[in-house]
PDB file of N, CA and C in Angstrom:
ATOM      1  N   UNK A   1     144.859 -47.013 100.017  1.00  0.00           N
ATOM      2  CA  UNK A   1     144.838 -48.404  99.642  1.00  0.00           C
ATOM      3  C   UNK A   1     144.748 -49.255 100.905  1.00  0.00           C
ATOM      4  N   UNK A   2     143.749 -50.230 100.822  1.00  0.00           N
ATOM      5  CA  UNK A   2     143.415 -50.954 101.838  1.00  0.00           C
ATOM      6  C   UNK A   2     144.690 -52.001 102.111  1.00  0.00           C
ATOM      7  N   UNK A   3     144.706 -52.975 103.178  1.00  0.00           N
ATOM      8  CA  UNK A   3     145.205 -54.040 103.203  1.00  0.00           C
ATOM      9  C   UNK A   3     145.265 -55.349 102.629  1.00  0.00           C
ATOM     10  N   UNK A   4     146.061 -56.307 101.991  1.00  0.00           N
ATOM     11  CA  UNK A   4     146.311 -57.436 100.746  1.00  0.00           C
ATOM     12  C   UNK A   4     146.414 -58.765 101.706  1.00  0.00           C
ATOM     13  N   UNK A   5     145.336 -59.351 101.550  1.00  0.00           N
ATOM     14  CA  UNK A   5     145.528 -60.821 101.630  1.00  0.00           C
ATOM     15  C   UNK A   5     145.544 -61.729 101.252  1.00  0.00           C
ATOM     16  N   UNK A   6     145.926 -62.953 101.312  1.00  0.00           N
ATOM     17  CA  UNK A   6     145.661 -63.923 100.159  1.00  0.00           C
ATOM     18  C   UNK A   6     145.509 -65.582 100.725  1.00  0.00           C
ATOM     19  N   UNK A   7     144.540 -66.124  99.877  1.00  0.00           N
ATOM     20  CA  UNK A   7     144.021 -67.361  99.586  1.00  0.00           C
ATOM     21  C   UNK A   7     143.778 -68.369  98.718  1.00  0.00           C
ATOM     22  N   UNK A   8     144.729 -69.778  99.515  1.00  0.00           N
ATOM     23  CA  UNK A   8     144.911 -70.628  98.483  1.00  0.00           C
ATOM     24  C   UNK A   8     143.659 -71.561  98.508  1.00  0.00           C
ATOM     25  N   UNK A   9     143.226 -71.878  97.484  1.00  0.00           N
ATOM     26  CA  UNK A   9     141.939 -72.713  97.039  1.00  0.00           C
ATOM     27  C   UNK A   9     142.176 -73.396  96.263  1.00  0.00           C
ATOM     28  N   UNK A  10     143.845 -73.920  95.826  1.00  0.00           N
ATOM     29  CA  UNK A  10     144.588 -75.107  95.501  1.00  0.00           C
ATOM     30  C   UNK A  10     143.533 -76.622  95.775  1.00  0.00           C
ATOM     31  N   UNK A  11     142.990 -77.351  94.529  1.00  0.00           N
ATOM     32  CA  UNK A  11     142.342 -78.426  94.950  1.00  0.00           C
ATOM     33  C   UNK A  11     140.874 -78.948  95.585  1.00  0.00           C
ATOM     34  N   UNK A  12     140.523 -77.252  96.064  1.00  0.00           N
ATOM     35  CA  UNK A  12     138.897 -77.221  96.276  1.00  0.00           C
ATOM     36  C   UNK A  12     138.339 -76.980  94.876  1.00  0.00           C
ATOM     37  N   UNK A  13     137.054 -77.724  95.053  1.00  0.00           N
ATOM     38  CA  UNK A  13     135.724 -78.157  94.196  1.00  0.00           C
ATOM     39  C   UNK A  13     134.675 -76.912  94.360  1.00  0.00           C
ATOM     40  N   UNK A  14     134.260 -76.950  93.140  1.00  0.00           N
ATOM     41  CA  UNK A  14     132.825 -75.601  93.156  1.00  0.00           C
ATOM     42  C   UNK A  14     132.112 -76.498  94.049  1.00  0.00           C
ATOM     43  N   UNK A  15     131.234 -75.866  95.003  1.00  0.00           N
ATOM     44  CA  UNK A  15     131.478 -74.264  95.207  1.00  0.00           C
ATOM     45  C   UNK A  15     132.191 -73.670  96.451  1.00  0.00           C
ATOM     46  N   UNK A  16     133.669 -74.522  96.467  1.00  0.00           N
ATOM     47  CA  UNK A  16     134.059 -74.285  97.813  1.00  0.00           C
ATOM     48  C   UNK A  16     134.661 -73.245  97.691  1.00  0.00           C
ATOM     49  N   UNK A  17     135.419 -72.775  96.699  1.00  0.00           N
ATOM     50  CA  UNK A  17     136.771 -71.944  96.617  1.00  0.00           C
ATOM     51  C   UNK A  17     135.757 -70.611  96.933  1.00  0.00           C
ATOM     52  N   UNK A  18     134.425 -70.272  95.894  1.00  0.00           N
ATOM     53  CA  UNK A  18     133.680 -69.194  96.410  1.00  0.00           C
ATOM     54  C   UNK A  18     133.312 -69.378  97.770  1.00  0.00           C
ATOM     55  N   UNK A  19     132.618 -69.992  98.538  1.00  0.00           N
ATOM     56  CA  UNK A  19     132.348 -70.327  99.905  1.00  0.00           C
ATOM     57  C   UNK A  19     133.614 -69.575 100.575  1.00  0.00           C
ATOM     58  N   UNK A  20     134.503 -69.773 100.662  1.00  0.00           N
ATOM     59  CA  UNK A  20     136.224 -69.865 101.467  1.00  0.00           C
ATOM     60  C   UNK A  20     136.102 -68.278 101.018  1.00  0.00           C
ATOM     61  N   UNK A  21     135.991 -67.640  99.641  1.00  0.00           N
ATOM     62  CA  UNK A  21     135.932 -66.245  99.205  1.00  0.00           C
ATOM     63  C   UNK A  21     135.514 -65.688 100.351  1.00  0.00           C
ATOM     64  N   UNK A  22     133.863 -66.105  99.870  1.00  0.00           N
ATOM     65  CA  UNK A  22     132.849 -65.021 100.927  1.00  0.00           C
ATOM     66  C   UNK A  22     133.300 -65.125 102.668  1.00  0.00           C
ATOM     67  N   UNK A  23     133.774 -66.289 102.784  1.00  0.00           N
ATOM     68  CA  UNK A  23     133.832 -66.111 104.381  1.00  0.00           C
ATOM     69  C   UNK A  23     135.383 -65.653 104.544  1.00  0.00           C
ATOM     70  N   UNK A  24     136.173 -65.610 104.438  1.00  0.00           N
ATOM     71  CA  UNK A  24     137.500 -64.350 103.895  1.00  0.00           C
ATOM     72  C   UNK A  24     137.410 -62.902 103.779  1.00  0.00           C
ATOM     73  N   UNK A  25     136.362 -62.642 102.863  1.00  0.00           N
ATOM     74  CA  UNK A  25     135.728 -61.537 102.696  1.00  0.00           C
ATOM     75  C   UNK A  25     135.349 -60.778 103.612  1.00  0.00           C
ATOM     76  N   UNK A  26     134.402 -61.808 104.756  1.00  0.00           N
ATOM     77  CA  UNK A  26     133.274 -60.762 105.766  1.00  0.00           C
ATOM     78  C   UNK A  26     134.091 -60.702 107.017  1.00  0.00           C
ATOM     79  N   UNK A  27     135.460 -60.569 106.988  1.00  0.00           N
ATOM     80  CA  UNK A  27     136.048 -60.418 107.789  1.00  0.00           C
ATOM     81  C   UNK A  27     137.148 -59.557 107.750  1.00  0.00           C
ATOM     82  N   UNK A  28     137.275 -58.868 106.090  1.00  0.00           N
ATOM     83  CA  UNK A  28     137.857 -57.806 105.644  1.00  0.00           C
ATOM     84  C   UNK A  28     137.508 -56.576 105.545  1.00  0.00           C
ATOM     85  N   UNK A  29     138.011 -55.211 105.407  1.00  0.00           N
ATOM     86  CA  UNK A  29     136.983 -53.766 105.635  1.00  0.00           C
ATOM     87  C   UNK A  29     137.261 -53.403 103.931  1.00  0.00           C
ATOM     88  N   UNK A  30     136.292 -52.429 103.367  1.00  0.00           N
ATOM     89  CA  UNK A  30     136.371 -51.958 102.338  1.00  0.00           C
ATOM     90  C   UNK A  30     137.068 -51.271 101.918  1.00  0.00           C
ATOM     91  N   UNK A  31     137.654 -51.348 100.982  1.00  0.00           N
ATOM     92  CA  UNK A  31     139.135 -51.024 100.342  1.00  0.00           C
ATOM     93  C   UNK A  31     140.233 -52.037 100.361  1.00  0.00           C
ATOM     94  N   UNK A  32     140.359 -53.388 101.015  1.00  0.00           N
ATOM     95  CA  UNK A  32     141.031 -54.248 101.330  1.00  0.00           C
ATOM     96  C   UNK A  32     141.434 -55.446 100.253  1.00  0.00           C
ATOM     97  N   UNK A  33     142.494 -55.272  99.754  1.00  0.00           N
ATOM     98  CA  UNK A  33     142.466 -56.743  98.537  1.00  0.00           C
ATOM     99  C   UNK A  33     142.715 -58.004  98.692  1.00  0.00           C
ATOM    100  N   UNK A  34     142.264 -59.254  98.004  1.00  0.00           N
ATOM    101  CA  UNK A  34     141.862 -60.637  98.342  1.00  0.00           C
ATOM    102  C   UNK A  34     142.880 -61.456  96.914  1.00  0.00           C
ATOM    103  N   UNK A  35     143.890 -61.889  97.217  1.00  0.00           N
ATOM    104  CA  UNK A  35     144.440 -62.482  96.091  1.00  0.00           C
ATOM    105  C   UNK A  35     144.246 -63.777  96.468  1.00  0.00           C
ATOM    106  N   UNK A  36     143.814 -64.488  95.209  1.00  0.00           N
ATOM    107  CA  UNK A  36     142.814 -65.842  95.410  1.00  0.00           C
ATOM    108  C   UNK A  36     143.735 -67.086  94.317  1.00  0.00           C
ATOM    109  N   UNK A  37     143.842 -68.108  94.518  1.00  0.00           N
ATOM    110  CA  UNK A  37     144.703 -68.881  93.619  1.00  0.00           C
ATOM    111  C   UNK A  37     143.517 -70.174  94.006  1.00  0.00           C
ATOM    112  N   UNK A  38     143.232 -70.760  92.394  1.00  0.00           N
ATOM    113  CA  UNK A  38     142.520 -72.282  92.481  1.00  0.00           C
ATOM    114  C   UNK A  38     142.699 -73.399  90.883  1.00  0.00           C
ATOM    115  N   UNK A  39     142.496 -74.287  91.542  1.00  0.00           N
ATOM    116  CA  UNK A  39     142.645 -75.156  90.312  1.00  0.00           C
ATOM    117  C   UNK A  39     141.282 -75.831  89.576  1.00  0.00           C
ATOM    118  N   UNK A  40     140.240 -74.991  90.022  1.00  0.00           N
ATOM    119  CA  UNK A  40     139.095 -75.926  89.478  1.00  0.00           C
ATOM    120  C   UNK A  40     138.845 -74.690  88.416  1.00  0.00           C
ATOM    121  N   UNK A  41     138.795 -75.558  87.318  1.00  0.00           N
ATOM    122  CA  UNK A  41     138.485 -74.456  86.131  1.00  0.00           C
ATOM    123  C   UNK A  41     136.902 -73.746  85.939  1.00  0.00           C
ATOM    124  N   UNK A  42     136.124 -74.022  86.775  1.00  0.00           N
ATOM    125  CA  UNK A  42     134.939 -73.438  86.992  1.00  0.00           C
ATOM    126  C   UNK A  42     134.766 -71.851  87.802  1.00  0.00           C
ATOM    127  N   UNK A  43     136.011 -71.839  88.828  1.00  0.00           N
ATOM    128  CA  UNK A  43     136.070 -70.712  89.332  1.00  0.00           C
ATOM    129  C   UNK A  43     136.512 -69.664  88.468  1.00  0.00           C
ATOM    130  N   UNK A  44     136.822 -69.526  86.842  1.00  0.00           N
ATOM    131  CA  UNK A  44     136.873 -68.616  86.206  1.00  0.00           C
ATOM    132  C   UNK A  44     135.254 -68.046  85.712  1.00  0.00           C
ATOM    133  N   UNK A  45     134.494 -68.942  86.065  1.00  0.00           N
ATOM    134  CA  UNK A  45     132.987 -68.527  85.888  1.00  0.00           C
ATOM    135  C   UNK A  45     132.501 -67.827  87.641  1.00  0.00           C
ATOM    136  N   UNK A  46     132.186 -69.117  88.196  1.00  0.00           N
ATOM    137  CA  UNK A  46     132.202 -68.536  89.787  1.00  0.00           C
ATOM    138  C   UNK A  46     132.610 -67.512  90.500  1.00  0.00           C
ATOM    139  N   UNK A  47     133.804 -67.251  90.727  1.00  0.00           N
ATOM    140  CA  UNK A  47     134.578 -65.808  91.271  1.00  0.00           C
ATOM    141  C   UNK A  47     133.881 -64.711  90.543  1.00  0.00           C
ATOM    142  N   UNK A  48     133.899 -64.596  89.530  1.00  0.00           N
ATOM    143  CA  UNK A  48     133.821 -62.750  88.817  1.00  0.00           C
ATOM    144  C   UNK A  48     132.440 -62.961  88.927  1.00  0.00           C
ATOM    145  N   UNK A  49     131.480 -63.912  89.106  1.00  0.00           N
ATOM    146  CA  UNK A  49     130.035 -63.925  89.138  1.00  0.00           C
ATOM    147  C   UNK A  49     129.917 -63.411  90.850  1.00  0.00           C
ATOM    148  N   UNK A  50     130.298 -64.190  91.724  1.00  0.00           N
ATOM    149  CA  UNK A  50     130.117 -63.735  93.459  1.00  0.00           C
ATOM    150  C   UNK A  50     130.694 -62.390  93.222  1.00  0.00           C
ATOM    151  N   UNK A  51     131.893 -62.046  92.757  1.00  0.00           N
ATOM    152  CA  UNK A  51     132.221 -60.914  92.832  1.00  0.00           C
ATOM    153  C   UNK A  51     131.437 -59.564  92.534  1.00  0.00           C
ATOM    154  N   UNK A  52     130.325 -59.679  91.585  1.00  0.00           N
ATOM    155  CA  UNK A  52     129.694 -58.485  91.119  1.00  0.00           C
ATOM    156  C   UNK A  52     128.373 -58.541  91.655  1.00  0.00           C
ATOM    157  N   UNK A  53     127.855 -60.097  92.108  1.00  0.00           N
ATOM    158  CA  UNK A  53     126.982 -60.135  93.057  1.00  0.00           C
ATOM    159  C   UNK A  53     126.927 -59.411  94.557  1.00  0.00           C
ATOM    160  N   UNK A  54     128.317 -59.845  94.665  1.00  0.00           N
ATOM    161  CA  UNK A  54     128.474 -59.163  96.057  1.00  0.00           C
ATOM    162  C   UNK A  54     128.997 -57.827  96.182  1.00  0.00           C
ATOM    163  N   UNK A  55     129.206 -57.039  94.940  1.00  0.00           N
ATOM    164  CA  UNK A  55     129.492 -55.621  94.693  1.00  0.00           C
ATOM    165  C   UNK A  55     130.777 -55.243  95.215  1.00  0.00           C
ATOM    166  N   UNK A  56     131.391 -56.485  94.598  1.00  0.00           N
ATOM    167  CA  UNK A  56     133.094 -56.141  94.849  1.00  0.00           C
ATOM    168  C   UNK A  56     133.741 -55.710  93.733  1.00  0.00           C
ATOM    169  N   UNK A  57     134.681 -55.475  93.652  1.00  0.00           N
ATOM    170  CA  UNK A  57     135.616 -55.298  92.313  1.00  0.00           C
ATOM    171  C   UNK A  57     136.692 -56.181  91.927  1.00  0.00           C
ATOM    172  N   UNK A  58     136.599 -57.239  90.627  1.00  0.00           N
ATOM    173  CA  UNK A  58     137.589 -57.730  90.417  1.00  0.00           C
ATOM    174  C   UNK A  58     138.657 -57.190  89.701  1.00  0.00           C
ATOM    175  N   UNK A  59     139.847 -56.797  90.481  1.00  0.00           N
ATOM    176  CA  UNK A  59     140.951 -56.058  89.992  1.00  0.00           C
ATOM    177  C   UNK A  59     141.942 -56.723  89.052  1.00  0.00           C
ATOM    178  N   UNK A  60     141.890 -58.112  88.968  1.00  0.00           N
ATOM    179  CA  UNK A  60     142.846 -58.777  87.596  1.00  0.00           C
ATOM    180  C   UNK A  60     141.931 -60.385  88.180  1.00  0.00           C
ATOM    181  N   UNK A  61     142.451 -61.168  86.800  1.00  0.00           N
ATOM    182  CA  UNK A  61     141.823 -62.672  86.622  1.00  0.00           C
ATOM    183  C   UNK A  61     142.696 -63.021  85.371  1.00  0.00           C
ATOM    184  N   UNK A  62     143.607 -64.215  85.973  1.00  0.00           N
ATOM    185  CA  UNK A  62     144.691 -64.553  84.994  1.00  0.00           C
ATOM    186  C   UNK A  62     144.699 -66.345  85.357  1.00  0.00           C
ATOM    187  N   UNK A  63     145.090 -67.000  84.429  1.00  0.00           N
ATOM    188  CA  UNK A  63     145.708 -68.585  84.127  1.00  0.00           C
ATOM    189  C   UNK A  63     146.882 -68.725  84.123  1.00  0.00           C
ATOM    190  N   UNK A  64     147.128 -69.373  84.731  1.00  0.00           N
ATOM    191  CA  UNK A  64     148.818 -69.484  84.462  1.00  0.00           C
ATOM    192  C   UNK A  64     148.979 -71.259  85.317  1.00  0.00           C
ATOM    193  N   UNK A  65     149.533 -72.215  84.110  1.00  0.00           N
ATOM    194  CA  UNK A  65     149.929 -73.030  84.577  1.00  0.00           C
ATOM    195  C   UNK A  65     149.202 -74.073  85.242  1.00  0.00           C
ATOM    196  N   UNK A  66     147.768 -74.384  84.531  1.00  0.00           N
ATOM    197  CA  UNK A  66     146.862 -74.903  85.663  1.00  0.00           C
ATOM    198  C   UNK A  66     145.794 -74.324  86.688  1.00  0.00           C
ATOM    199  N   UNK A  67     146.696 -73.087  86.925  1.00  0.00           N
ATOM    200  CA  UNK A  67     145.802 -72.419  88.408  1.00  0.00           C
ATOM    201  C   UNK A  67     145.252 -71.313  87.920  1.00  0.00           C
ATOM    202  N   UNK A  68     143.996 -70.491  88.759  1.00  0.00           N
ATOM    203  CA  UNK A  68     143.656 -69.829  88.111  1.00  0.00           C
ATOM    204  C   UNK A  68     143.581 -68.718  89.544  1.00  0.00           C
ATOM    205  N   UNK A  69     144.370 -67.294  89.181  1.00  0.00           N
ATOM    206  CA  UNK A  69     144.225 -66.365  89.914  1.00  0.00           C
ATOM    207  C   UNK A  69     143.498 -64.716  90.185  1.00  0.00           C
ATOM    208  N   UNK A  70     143.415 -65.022  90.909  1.00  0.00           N
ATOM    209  CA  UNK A  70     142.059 -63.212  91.057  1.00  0.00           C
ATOM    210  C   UNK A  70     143.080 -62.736  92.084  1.00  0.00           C
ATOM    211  N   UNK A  71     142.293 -61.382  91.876  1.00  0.00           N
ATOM    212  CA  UNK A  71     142.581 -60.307  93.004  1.00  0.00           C
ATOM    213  C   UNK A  71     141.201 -59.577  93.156  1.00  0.00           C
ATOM    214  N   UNK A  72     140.876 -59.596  94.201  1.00  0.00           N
ATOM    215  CA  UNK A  72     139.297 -59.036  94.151  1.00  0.00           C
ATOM    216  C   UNK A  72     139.636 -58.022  95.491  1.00  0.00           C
ATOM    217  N   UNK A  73     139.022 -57.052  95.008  1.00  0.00           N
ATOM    218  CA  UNK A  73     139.112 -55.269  96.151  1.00  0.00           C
ATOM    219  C   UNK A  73     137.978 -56.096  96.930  1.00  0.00           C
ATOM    220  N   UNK A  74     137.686 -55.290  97.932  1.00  0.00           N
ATOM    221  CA  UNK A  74     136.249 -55.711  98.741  1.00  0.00           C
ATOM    222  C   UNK A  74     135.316 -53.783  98.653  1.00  0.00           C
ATOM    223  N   UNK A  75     134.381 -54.279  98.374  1.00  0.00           N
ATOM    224  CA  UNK A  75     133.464 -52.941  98.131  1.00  0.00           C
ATOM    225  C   UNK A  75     132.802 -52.262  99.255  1.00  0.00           C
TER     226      UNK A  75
END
């Protein structure tokens, strides 16, 4: 199991929270997990879309309270 990091995207606008993803991302090695927290309700479309684009794995995608959270592996 890789190494767990995480990123708040609290208050960013599409398409920043993905933007902030990918550049997070290309600085992580494969096997490495990305726990992601945002409040724009579009990133429940956005995220799992970059995610399979970019041939990652989204490991959970949950709501809670407003915010919306991922955990994405890096591939």
């Amino acid at each position: 199991m890789g190494a767990e990091f995480q990123l708040d995207c609290k208050g960013l606008k599409c398409p920043q929270p993905v933007i902030r993803i990918k550049k997070h991302m290309s600085k992580m090695e494969s096997g490495d997990s990305l726990s992601v927290i945002c409040t724009d309700p579009l990133a429940m479309i956005d995220v799992p879309h970059f995610v399979v684009t970019a041939n990652h794995q989204l490991l959970s995608k949950a709501t809670e309270g407003g915010e919306y959270r991922f955990v994405i592996q890096k591939g």
